[in-house]
C-alpha atoms as a PDB file:
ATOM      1  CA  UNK A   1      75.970 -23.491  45.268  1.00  0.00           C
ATOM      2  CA  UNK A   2      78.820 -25.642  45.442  1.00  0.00           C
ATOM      3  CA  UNK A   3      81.406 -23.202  45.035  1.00  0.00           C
ATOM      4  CA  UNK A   4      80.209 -21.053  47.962  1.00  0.00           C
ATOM      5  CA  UNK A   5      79.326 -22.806  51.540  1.00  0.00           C
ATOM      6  CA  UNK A   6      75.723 -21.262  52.143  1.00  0.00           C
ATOM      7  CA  UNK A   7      73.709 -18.425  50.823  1.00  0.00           C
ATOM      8  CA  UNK A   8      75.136 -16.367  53.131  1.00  0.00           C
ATOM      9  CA  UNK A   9      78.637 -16.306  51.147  1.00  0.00           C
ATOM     10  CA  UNK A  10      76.577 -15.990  48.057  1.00  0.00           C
ATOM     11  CA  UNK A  11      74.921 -12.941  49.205  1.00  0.00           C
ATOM     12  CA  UNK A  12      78.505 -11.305  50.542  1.00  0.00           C
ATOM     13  CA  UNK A  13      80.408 -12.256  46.955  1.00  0.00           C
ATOM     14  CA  UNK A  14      77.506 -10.735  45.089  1.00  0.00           C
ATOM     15  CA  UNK A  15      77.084  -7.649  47.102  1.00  0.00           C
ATOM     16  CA  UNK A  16      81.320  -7.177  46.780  1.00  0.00           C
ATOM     17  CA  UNK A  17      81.024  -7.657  43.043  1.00  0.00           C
ATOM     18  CA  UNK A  18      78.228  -5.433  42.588  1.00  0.00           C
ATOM     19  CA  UNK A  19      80.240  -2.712  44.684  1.00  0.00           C
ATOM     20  CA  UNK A  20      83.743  -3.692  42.627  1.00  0.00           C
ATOM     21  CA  UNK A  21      81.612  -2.882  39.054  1.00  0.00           C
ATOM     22  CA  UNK A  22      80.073   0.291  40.665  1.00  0.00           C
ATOM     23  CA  UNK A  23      82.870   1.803  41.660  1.00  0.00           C
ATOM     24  CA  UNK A  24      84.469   1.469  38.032  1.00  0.00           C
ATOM     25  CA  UNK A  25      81.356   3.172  36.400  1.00  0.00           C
ATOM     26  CA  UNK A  26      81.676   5.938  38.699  1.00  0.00           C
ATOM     27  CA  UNK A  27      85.348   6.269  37.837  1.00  0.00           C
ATOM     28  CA  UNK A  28      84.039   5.909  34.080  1.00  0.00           C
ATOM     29  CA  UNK A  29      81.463   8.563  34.535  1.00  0.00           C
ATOM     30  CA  UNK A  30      83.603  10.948  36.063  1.00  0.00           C
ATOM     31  CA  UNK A  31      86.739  10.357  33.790  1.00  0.00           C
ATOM     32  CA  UNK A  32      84.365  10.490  30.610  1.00  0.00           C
ATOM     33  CA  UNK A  33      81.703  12.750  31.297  1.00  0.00           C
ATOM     34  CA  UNK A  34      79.637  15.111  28.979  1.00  0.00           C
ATOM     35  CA  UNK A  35      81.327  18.572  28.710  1.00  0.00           C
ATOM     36  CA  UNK A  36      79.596  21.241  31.182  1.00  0.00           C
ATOM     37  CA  UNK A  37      78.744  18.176  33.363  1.00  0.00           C
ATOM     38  CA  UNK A  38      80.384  18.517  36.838  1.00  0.00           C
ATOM     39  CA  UNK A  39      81.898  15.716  38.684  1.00  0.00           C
ATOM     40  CA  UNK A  40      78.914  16.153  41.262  1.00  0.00           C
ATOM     41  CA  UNK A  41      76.565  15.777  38.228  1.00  0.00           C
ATOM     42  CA  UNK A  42      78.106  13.063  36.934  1.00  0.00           C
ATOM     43  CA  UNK A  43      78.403  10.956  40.131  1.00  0.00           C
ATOM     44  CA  UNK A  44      74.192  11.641  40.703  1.00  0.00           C
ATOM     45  CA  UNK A  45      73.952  10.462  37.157  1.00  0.00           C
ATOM     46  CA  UNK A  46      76.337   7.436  37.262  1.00  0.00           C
ATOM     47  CA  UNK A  47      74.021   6.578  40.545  1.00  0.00           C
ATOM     48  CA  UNK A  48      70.756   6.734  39.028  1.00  0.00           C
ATOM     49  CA  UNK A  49      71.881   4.693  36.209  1.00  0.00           C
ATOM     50  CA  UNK A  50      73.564   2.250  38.296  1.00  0.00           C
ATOM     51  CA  UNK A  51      70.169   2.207  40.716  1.00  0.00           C
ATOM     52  CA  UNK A  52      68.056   1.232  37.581  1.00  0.00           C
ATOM     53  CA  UNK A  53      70.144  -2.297  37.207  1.00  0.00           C
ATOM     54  CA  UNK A  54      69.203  -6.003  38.821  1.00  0.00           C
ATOM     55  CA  UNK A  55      71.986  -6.462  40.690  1.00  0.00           C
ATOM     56  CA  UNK A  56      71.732  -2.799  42.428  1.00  0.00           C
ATOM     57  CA  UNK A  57      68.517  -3.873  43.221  1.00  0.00           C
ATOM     58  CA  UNK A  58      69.173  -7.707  44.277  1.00  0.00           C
ATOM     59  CA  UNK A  59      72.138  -5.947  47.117  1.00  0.00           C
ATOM     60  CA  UNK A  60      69.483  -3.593  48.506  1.00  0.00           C
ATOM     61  CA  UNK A  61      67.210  -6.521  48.838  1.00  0.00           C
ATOM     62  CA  UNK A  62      69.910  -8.534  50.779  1.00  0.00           C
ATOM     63  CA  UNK A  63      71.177  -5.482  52.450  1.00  0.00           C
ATOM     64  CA  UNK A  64      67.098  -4.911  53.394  1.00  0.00           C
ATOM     65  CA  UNK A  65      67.511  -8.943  54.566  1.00  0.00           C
ATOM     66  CA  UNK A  66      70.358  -8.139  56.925  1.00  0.00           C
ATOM     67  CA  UNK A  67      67.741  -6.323  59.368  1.00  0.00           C
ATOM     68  CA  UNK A  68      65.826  -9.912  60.413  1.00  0.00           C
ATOM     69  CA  UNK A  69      68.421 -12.152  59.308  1.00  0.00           C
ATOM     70  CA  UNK A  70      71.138 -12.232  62.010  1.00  0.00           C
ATOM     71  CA  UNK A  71      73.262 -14.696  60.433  1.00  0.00           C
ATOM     72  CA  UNK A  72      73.308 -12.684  57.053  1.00  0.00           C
ATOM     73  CA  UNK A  73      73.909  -9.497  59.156  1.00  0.00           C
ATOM     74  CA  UNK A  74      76.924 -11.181  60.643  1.00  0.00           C
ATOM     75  CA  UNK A  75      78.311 -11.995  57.500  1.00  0.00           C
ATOM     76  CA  UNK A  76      77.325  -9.599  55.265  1.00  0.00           C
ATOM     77  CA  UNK A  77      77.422  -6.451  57.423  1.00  0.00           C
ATOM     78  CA  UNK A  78      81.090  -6.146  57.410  1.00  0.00           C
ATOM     79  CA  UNK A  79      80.695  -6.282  53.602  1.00  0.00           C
ATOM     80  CA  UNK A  80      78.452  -3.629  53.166  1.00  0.00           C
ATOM     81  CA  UNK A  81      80.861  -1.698  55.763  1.00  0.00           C
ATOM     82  CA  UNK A  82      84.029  -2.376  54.252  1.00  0.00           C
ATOM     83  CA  UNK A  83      81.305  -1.012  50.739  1.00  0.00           C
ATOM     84  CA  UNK A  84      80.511   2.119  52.553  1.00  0.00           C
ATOM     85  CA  UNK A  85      83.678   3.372  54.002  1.00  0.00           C
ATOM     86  CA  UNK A  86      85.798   2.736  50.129  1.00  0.00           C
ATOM     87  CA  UNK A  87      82.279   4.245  48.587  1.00  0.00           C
ATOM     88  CA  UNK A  88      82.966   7.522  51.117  1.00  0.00           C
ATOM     89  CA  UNK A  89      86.340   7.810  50.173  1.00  0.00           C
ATOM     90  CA  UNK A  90      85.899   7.847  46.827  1.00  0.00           C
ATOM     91  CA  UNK A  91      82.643  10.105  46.541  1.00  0.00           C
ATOM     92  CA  UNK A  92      84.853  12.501  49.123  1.00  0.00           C
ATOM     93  CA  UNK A  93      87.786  12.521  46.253  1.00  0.00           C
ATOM     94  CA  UNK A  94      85.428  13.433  43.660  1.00  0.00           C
ATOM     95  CA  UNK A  95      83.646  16.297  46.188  1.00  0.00           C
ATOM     96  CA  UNK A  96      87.388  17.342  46.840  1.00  0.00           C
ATOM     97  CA  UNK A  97      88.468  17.767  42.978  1.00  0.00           C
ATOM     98  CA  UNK A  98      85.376  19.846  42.436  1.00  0.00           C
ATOM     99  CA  UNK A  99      83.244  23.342  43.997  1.00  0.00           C
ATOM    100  CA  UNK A 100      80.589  21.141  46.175  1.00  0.00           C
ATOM    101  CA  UNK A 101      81.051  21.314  49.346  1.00  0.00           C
ATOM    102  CA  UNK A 102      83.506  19.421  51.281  1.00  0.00           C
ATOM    103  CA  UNK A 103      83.816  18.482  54.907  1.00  0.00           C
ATOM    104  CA  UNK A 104      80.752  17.247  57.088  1.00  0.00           C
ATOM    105  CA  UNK A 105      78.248  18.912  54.507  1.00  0.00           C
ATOM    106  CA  UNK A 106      79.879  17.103  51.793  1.00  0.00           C
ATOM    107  CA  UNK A 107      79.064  13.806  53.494  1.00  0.00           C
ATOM    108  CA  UNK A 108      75.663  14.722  54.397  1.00  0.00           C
ATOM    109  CA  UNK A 109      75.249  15.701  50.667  1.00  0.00           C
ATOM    110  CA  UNK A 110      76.514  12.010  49.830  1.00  0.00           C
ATOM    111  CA  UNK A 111      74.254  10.529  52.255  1.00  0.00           C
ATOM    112  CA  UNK A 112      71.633  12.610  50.830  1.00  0.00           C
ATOM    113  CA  UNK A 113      72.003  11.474  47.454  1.00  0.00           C
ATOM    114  CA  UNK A 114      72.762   7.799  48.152  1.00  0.00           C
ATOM    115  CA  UNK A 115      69.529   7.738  50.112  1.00  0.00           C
ATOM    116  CA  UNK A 116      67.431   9.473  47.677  1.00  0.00           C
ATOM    117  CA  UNK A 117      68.608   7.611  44.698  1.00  0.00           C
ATOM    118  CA  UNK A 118      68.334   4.131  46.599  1.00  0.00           C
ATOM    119  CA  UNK A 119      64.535   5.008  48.032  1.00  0.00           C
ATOM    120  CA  UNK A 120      63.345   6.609  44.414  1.00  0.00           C
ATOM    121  CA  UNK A 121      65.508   3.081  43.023  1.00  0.00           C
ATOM    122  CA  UNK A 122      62.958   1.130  45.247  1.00  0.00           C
ATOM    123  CA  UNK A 123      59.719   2.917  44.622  1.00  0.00           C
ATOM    124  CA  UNK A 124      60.481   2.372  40.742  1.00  0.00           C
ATOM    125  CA  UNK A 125      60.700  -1.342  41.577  1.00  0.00           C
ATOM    126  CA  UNK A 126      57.286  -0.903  43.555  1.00  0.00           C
ATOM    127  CA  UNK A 127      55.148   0.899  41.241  1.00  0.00           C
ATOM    128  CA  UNK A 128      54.616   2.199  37.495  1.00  0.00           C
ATOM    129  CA  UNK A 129      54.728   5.899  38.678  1.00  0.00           C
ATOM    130  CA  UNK A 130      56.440   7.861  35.905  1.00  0.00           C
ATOM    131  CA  UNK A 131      56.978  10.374  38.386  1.00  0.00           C
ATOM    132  CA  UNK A 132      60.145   8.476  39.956  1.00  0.00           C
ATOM    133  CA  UNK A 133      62.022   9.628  36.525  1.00  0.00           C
ATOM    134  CA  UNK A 134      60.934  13.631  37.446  1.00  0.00           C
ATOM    135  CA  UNK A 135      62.140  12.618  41.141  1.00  0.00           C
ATOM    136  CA  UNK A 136      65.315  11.526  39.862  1.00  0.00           C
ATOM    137  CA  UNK A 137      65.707  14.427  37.292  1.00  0.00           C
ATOM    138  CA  UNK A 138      65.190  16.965  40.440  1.00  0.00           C
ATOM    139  CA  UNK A 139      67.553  15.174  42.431  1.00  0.00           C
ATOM    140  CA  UNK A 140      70.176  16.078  39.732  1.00  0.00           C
ATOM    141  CA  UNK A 141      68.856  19.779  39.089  1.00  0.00           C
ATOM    142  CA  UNK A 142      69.570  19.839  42.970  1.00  0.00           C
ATOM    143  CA  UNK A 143      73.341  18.293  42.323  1.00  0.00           C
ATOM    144  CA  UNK A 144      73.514  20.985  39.921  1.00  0.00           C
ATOM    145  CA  UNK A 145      72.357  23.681  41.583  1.00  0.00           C
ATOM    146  CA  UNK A 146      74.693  22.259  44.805  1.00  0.00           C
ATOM    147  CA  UNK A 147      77.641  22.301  42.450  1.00  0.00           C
ATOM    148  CA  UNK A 148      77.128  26.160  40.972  1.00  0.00           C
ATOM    149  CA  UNK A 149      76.513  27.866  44.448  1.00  0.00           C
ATOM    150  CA  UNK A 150      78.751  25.060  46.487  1.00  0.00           C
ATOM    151  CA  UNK A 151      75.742  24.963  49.032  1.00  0.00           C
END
Protein backbone atom coordinates (compact mmCIF):
# COMPACT_ATOMS: atom_id res chain seq x y z
CA UNK A 1 0.00 0.00 0.00
CA UNK A 2 2.71 2.30 0.41
CA UNK A 3 3.83 2.48 -2.98
CA UNK A 4 0.41 3.48 -4.34
CA UNK A 5 -1.71 6.46 -2.53
CA UNK A 6 -5.18 4.60 -2.07
CA UNK A 7 -6.87 1.59 -3.45
CA UNK A 8 -8.05 3.47 -6.04
CA UNK A 9 -4.42 3.64 -7.77
CA UNK A 10 -4.12 0.04 -6.89
CA UNK A 11 -7.13 -0.90 -8.73
CA UNK A 12 -6.06 1.44 -12.00
CA UNK A 13 -2.19 -0.14 -12.00
CA UNK A 14 -3.67 -3.60 -11.78
CA UNK A 15 -6.36 -3.23 -14.31
CA UNK A 16 -3.38 -1.50 -16.83
CA UNK A 17 -1.15 -4.46 -16.12
CA UNK A 18 -3.67 -6.98 -16.62
CA UNK A 19 -4.57 -5.19 -20.06
CA UNK A 20 -0.50 -4.73 -20.90
CA UNK A 21 -0.14 -8.92 -20.39
CA UNK A 22 -3.40 -9.47 -22.41
CA UNK A 23 -2.62 -7.76 -25.17
CA UNK A 24 0.82 -9.73 -25.54
CA UNK A 25 -1.02 -13.17 -25.38
CA UNK A 26 -3.24 -12.10 -28.02
CA UNK A 27 -0.27 -11.03 -30.12
CA UNK A 28 1.22 -14.56 -29.00
CA UNK A 29 -1.87 -16.39 -30.01
CA UNK A 30 -2.20 -14.88 -33.21
CA UNK A 31 1.59 -14.90 -34.19
CA UNK A 32 1.80 -18.68 -32.98
CA UNK A 33 -1.33 -20.23 -33.62
CA UNK A 34 -2.28 -23.91 -34.53
CA UNK A 35 -2.25 -24.41 -38.36
CA UNK A 36 -5.97 -24.21 -39.89
CA UNK A 37 -6.72 -21.89 -36.90
CA UNK A 38 -7.80 -18.41 -38.15
CA UNK A 39 -6.80 -15.24 -36.57
CA UNK A 40 -10.61 -14.85 -35.54
CA UNK A 41 -10.27 -18.33 -33.92
CA UNK A 42 -7.38 -17.68 -32.30
CA UNK A 43 -8.30 -14.28 -30.76
CA UNK A 44 -11.86 -16.19 -29.25
CA UNK A 45 -9.43 -18.74 -27.97
CA UNK A 46 -6.67 -16.45 -26.57
CA UNK A 47 -9.95 -14.72 -24.79
CA UNK A 48 -11.38 -17.64 -23.22
CA UNK A 49 -8.11 -18.63 -21.91
CA UNK A 50 -7.26 -15.31 -20.73
CA UNK A 51 -11.09 -15.09 -19.08
CA UNK A 52 -10.30 -18.33 -17.05
CA UNK A 53 -7.27 -16.40 -15.05
CA UNK A 54 -7.49 -14.36 -11.44
CA UNK A 55 -6.50 -11.31 -12.51
CA UNK A 56 -9.12 -11.28 -15.62
CA UNK A 57 -11.44 -11.92 -13.10
CA UNK A 58 -10.16 -9.47 -10.16
CA UNK A 59 -10.48 -6.29 -13.29
CA UNK A 60 -14.07 -7.32 -14.03
CA UNK A 61 -14.75 -7.24 -10.38
CA UNK A 62 -13.27 -3.65 -10.07
CA UNK A 63 -14.55 -2.69 -13.41
CA UNK A 64 -18.19 -4.20 -11.89
CA UNK A 65 -17.08 -1.72 -8.66
CA UNK A 66 -16.82 1.33 -10.88
CA UNK A 67 -20.82 1.34 -11.23
CA UNK A 68 -21.42 2.39 -7.20
CA UNK A 69 -18.09 3.58 -6.53
CA UNK A 70 -17.79 7.13 -7.94
CA UNK A 71 -14.41 7.77 -6.82
CA UNK A 72 -13.10 4.44 -8.45
CA UNK A 73 -15.17 5.36 -11.58
CA UNK A 74 -13.32 8.63 -11.71
CA UNK A 75 -10.14 7.10 -11.58
CA UNK A 76 -10.39 4.03 -13.06
CA UNK A 77 -12.82 4.75 -15.91
CA UNK A 78 -10.36 6.50 -18.02
CA UNK A 79 -8.29 3.31 -17.56
CA UNK A 80 -10.60 0.95 -18.70
CA UNK A 81 -11.22 3.60 -21.68
CA UNK A 82 -7.83 4.23 -22.63
CA UNK A 83 -8.13 -0.40 -22.30
CA UNK A 84 -10.98 -0.40 -24.68
CA UNK A 85 -10.12 1.94 -27.41
CA UNK A 86 -6.05 0.15 -27.77
CA UNK A 87 -8.15 -3.37 -27.25
CA UNK A 88 -10.45 -2.09 -30.52
CA UNK A 89 -7.63 -1.23 -32.43
CA UNK A 90 -5.93 -4.12 -32.11
CA UNK A 91 -8.89 -6.75 -32.41
CA UNK A 92 -9.82 -4.37 -35.69
CA UNK A 93 -6.04 -5.17 -37.07
CA UNK A 94 -6.47 -8.74 -36.57
CA UNK A 95 -10.33 -8.58 -38.24
CA UNK A 96 -8.51 -6.51 -41.05
CA UNK A 97 -5.58 -9.17 -41.81
CA UNK A 98 -8.20 -11.86 -42.03
CA UNK A 99 -11.97 -12.86 -44.03
CA UNK A 100 -14.31 -11.75 -40.88
CA UNK A 101 -15.97 -9.05 -41.39
CA UNK A 102 -14.70 -5.64 -41.07
CA UNK A 103 -16.32 -2.28 -40.55
CA UNK A 104 -19.31 -1.69 -38.03
CA UNK A 105 -20.14 -5.57 -38.11
CA UNK A 106 -16.66 -6.30 -37.26
CA UNK A 107 -17.01 -4.27 -34.07
CA UNK A 108 -20.28 -5.58 -33.18
CA UNK A 109 -18.69 -9.08 -33.68
CA UNK A 110 -15.89 -7.88 -31.09
CA UNK A 111 -18.38 -6.60 -28.77
CA UNK A 112 -20.14 -9.76 -29.19
CA UNK A 113 -17.41 -11.88 -28.27
CA UNK A 114 -15.90 -9.72 -25.50
CA UNK A 115 -19.32 -9.78 -23.90
CA UNK A 116 -19.98 -13.35 -24.25
CA UNK A 117 -16.64 -14.51 -23.12
CA UNK A 118 -16.66 -11.98 -20.05
CA UNK A 119 -20.52 -13.06 -18.95
CA UNK A 120 -19.77 -17.07 -19.59
CA UNK A 121 -16.07 -15.91 -17.58
CA UNK A 122 -18.46 -14.79 -14.70
CA UNK A 123 -21.03 -17.52 -14.59
CA UNK A 124 -17.94 -20.04 -14.35
CA UNK A 125 -16.88 -18.03 -11.29
CA UNK A 126 -20.63 -18.34 -10.02
CA UNK A 127 -21.41 -21.86 -10.41
CA UNK A 128 -20.01 -25.54 -11.12
CA UNK A 129 -22.06 -25.77 -14.41
CA UNK A 130 -19.93 -27.76 -16.86
CA UNK A 131 -22.01 -26.34 -19.40
CA UNK A 132 -20.02 -22.86 -19.42
CA UNK A 133 -17.08 -25.02 -21.22
CA UNK A 134 -19.92 -26.17 -24.16
CA UNK A 135 -20.92 -22.28 -24.04
CA UNK A 136 -17.51 -21.32 -24.65
CA UNK A 137 -16.79 -24.13 -27.25
CA UNK A 138 -20.02 -22.73 -29.30
CA UNK A 139 -18.89 -19.36 -29.02
CA UNK A 140 -15.77 -20.47 -31.02
CA UNK A 141 -17.71 -22.88 -33.52
CA UNK A 142 -19.58 -19.45 -34.09
CA UNK A 143 -15.96 -17.54 -34.63
CA UNK A 144 -15.41 -20.26 -36.94
CA UNK A 145 -18.26 -20.42 -38.75
CA UNK A 146 -18.03 -16.20 -38.83
CA UNK A 147 -14.56 -16.59 -40.26
CA UNK A 148 -15.49 -19.31 -43.27
CA UNK A 149 -18.67 -17.42 -44.57
CA UNK A 150 -17.27 -13.73 -43.35
CA UNK A 151 -20.88 -13.20 -41.85
Amino acid sequence: MHHFPDKVAIMAAVADQVFVDELATYQTAIANRKPGLSPLEALVEAGWSHYQRPEAMAVLEIWMATRSDLALAASVGPVFDAIKAQGEEHADAIMESSDAPNGAAARGLQTLMLAAMRGLAIERALTADPSVHEAAALLMAFARQVQRTGQ
